[in-house]
N, C-alpha and C. Protein backbone atom coordinates (compact mmCIF):
# COMPACT_ATOMS: atom_id res chain seq x y z
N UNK A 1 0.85 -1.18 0.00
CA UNK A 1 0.00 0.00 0.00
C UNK A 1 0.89 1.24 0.00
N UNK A 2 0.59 2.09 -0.70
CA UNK A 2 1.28 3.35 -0.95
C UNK A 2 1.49 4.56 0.39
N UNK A 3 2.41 4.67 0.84
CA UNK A 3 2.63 5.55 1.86
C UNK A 3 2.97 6.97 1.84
N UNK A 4 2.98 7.47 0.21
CA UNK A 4 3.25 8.52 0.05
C UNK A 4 2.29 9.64 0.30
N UNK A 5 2.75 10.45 0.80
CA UNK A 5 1.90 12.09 1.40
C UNK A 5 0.77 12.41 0.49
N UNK A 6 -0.22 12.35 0.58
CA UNK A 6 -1.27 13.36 -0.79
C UNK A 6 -1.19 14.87 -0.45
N UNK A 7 -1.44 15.16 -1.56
CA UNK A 7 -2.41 16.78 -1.66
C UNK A 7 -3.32 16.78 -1.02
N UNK A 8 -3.84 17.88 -0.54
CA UNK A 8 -4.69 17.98 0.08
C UNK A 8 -6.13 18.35 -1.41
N UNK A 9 -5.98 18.78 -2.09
CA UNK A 9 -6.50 18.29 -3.04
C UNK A 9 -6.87 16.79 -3.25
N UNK A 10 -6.32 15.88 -3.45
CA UNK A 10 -6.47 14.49 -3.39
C UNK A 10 -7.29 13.88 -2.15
N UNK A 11 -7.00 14.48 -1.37
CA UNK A 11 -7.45 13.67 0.18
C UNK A 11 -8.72 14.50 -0.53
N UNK A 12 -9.31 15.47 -0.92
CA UNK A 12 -10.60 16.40 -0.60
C UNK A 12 -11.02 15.79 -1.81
N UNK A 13 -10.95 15.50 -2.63
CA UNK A 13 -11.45 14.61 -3.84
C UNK A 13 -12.05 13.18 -3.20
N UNK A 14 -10.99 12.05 -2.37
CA UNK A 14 -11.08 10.92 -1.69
C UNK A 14 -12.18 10.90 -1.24
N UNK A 15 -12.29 12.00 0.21
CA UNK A 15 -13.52 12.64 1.22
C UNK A 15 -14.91 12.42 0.90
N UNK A 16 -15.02 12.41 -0.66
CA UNK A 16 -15.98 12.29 -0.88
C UNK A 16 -17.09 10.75 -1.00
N UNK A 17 -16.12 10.13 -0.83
CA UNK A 17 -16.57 8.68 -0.38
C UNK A 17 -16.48 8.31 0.82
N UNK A 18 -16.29 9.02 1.59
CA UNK A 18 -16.39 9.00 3.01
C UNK A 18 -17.13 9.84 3.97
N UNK A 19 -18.34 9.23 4.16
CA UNK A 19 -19.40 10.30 5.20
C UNK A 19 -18.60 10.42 6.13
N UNK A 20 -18.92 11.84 6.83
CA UNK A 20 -18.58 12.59 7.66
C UNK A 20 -17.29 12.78 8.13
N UNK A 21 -16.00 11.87 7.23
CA UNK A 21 -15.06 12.37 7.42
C UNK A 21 -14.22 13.51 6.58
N UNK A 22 -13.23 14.49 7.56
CA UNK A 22 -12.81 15.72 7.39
C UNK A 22 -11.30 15.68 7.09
N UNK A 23 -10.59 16.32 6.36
CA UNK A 23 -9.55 16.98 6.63
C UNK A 23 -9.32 17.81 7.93
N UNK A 24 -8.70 17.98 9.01
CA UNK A 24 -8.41 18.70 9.98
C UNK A 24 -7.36 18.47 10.36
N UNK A 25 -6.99 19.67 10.20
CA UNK A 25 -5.04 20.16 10.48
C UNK A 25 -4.01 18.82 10.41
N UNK A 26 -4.56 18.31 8.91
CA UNK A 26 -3.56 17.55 8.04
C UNK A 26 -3.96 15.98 8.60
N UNK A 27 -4.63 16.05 9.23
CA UNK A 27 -5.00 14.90 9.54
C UNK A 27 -6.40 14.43 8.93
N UNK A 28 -7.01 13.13 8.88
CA UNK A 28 -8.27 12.69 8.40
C UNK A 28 -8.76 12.53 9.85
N UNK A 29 -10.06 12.83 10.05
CA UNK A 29 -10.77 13.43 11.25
C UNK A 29 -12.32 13.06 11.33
N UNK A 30 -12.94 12.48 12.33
CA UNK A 30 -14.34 12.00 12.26
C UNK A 30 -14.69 11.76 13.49
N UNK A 31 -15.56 12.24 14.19
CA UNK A 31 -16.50 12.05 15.51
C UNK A 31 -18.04 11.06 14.95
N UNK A 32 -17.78 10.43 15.88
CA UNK A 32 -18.99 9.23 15.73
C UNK A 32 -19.60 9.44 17.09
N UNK A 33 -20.71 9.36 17.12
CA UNK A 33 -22.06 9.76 18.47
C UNK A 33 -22.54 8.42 18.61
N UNK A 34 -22.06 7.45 19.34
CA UNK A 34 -22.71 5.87 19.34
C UNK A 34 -24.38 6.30 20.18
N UNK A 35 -25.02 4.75 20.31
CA UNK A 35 -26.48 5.23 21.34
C UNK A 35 -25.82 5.39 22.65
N UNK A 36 -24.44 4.72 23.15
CA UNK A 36 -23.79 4.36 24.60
C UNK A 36 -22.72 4.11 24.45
N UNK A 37 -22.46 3.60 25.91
CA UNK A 37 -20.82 3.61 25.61
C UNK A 37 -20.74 2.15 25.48
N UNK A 38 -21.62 0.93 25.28
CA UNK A 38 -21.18 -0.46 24.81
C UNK A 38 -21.34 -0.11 23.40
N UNK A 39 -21.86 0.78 22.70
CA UNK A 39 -21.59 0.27 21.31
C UNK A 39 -20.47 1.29 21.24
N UNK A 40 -20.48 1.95 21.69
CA UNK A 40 -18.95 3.06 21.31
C UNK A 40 -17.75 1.93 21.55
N UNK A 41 -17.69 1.04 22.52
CA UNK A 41 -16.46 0.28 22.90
C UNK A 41 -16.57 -0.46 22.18
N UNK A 42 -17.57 -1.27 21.26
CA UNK A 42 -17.70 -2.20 20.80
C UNK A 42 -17.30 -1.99 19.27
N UNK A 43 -17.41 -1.01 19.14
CA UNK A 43 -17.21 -0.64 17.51
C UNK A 43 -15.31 -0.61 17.69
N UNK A 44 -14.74 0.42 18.98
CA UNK A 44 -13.36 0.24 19.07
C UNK A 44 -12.96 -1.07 19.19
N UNK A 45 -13.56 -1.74 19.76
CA UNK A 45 -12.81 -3.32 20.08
C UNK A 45 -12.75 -4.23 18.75
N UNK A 46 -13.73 -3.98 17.63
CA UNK A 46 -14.25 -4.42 16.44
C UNK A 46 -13.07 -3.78 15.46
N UNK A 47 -12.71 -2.62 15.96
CA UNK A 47 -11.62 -1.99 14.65
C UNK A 47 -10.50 -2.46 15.22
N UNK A 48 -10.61 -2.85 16.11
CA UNK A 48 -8.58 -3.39 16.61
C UNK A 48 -8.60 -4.04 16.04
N UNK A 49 -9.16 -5.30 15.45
CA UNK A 49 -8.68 -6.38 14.56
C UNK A 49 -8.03 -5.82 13.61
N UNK A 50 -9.26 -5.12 12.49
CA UNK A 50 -8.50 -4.31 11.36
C UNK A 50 -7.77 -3.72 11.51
N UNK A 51 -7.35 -2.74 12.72
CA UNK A 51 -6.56 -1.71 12.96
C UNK A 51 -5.09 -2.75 12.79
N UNK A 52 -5.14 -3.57 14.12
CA UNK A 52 -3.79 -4.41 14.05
C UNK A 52 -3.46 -5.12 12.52
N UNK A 53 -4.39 -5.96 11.70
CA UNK A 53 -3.59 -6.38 10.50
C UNK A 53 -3.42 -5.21 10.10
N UNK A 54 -3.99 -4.22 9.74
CA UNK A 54 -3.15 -2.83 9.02
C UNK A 54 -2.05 -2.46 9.49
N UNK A 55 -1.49 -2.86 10.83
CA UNK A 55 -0.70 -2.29 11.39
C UNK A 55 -0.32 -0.71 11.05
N UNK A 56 -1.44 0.02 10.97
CA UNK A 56 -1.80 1.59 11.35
C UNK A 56 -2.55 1.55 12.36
N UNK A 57 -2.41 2.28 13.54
CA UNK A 57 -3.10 2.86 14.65
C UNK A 57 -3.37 4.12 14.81
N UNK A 58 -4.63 4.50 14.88
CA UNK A 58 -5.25 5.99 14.75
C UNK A 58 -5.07 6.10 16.33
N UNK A 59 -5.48 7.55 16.10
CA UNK A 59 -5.45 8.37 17.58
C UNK A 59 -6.45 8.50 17.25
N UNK A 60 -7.14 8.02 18.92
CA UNK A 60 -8.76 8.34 19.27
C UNK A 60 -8.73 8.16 20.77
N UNK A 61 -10.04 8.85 20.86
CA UNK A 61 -10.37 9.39 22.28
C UNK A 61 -11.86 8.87 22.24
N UNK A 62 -12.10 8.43 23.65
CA UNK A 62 -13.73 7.90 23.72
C UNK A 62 -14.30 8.67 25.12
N UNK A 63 -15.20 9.16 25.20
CA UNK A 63 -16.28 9.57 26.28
C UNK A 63 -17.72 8.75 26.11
N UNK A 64 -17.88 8.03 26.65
CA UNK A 64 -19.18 7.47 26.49
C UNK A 64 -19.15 7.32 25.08
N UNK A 65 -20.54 7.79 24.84
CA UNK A 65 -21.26 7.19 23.54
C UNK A 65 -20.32 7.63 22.15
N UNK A 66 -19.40 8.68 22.39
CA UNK A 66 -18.57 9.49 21.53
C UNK A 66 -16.91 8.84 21.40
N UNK A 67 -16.70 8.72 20.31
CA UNK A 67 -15.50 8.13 19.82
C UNK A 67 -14.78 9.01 18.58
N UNK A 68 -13.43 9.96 19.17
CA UNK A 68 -12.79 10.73 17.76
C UNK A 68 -11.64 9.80 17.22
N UNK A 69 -12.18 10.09 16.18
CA UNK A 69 -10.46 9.67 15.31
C UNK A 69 -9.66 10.68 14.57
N UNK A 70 -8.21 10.54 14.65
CA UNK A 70 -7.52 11.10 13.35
C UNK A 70 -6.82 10.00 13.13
N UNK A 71 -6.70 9.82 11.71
CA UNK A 71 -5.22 9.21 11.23
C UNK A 71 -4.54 10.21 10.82
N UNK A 72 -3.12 9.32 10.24
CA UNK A 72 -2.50 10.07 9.80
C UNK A 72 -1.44 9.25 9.39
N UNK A 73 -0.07 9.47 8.62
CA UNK A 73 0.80 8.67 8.36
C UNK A 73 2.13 9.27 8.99
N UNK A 74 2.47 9.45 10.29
CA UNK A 74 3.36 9.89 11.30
C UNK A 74 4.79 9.65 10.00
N UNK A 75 5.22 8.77 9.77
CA UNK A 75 6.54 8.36 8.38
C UNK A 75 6.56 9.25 7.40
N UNK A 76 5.69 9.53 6.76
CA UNK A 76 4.87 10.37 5.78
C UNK A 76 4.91 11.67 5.87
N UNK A 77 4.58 11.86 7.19
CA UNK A 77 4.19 13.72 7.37
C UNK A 77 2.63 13.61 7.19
N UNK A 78 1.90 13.20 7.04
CA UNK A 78 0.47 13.54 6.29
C UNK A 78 -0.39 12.46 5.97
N UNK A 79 -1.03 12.64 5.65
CA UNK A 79 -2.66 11.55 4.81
C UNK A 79 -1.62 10.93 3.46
N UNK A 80 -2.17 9.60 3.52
CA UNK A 80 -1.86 8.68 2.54
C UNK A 80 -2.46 7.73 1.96
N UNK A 81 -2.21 6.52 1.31
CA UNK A 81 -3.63 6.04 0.48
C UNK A 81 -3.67 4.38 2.03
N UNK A 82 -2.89 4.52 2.80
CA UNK A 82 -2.76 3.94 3.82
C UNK A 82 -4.09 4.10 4.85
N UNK A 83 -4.04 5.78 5.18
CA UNK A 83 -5.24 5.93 6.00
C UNK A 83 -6.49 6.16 4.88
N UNK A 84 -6.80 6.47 3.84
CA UNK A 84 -7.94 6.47 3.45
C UNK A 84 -8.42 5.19 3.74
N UNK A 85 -7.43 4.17 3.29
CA UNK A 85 -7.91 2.54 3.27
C UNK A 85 -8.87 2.14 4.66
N UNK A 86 -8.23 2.70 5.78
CA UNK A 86 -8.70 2.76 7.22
C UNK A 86 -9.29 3.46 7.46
N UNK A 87 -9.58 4.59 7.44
CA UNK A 87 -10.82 5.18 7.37
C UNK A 87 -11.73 4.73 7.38
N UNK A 88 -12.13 4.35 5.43
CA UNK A 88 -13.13 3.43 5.03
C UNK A 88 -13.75 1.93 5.84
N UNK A 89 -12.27 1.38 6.34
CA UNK A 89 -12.57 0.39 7.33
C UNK A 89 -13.31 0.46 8.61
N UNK A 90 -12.83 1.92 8.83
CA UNK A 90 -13.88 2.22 10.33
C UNK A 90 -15.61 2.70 10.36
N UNK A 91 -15.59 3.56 8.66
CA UNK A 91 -16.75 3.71 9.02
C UNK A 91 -17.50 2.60 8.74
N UNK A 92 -17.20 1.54 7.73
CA UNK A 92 -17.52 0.05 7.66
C UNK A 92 -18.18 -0.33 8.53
N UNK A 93 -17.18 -0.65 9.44
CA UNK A 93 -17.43 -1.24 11.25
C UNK A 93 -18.62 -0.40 11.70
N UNK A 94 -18.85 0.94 11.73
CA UNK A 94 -19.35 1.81 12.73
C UNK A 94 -20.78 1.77 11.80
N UNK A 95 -21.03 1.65 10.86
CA UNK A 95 -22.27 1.67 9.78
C UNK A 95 -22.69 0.34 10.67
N UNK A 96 -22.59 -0.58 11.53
CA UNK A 96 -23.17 -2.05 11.82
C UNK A 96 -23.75 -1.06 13.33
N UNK A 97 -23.06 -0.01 13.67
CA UNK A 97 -23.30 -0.22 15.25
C UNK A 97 -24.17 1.53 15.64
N UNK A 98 -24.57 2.42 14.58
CA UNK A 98 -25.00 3.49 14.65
C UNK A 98 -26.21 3.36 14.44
C-alpha cells in the first residue's frame, strides 16, 4: 500500500466517499455519536482487529457514547492512500453499530 503524502487536493477529492469524514489540520478526522458507551467500545474493540492487520493505529479518544479519530501517516508527514484505506474500514465497522 502506498505511503506517500497526498495533496490535500487528493485527500478532498477521496472525502468524498467517506461520510462525515474531514480533513483537519492535516489529519483525516471524524466524531462518531454511538447510542452508549457499549456500542462506542464495541465498535473500538471491532476496529482493533483491522486496525492491528493494518498495522496503522489511529489516535482516538472515547467519552461514552462518543468516539474521535484522526489518522495520519506519522513516516509520511500527512494523509496517505494507507489511512484512506482505514478510514473506510472504520466507518464500515461503525455503519453495523449506529
Amino acid at each position: 500500500m502506498n505511503r506517500d503524502k497526498l495533496s490535500a487536493e487528493a485527500i478532498l477529492e477521496r472525502l468524498r466517499e467517506l461520510d462525515g469524514w474531514e480533513l483537519r489540520d492535516g489529519k483525516l478526522h471524524r466524531d462518531y455519536s454511538f447510542k452508549d458507551f457499549t456500542h462506542a467500545f464495541g465498535f473500538m474493540a471491532a476496529s482493533a482487529t483491522v486496525i492491528e492487520k493494518m498495522d496503522h493505529h489511529p489516535e482516538w479518544f472515547n467519552v461514552y457514547g462518543k468516539v474521535r479519530i484522526d489518522i495520519w501517516t506519522h513516516s509520511s508527514g500527512g494523509v496517505t492512500e494507507v489511512d484512506l484505506k482505514l478510514a473506510g474500514a472504520l466507518e464500515a465497522l461503525a455503519g453495523r453499530l449506529l
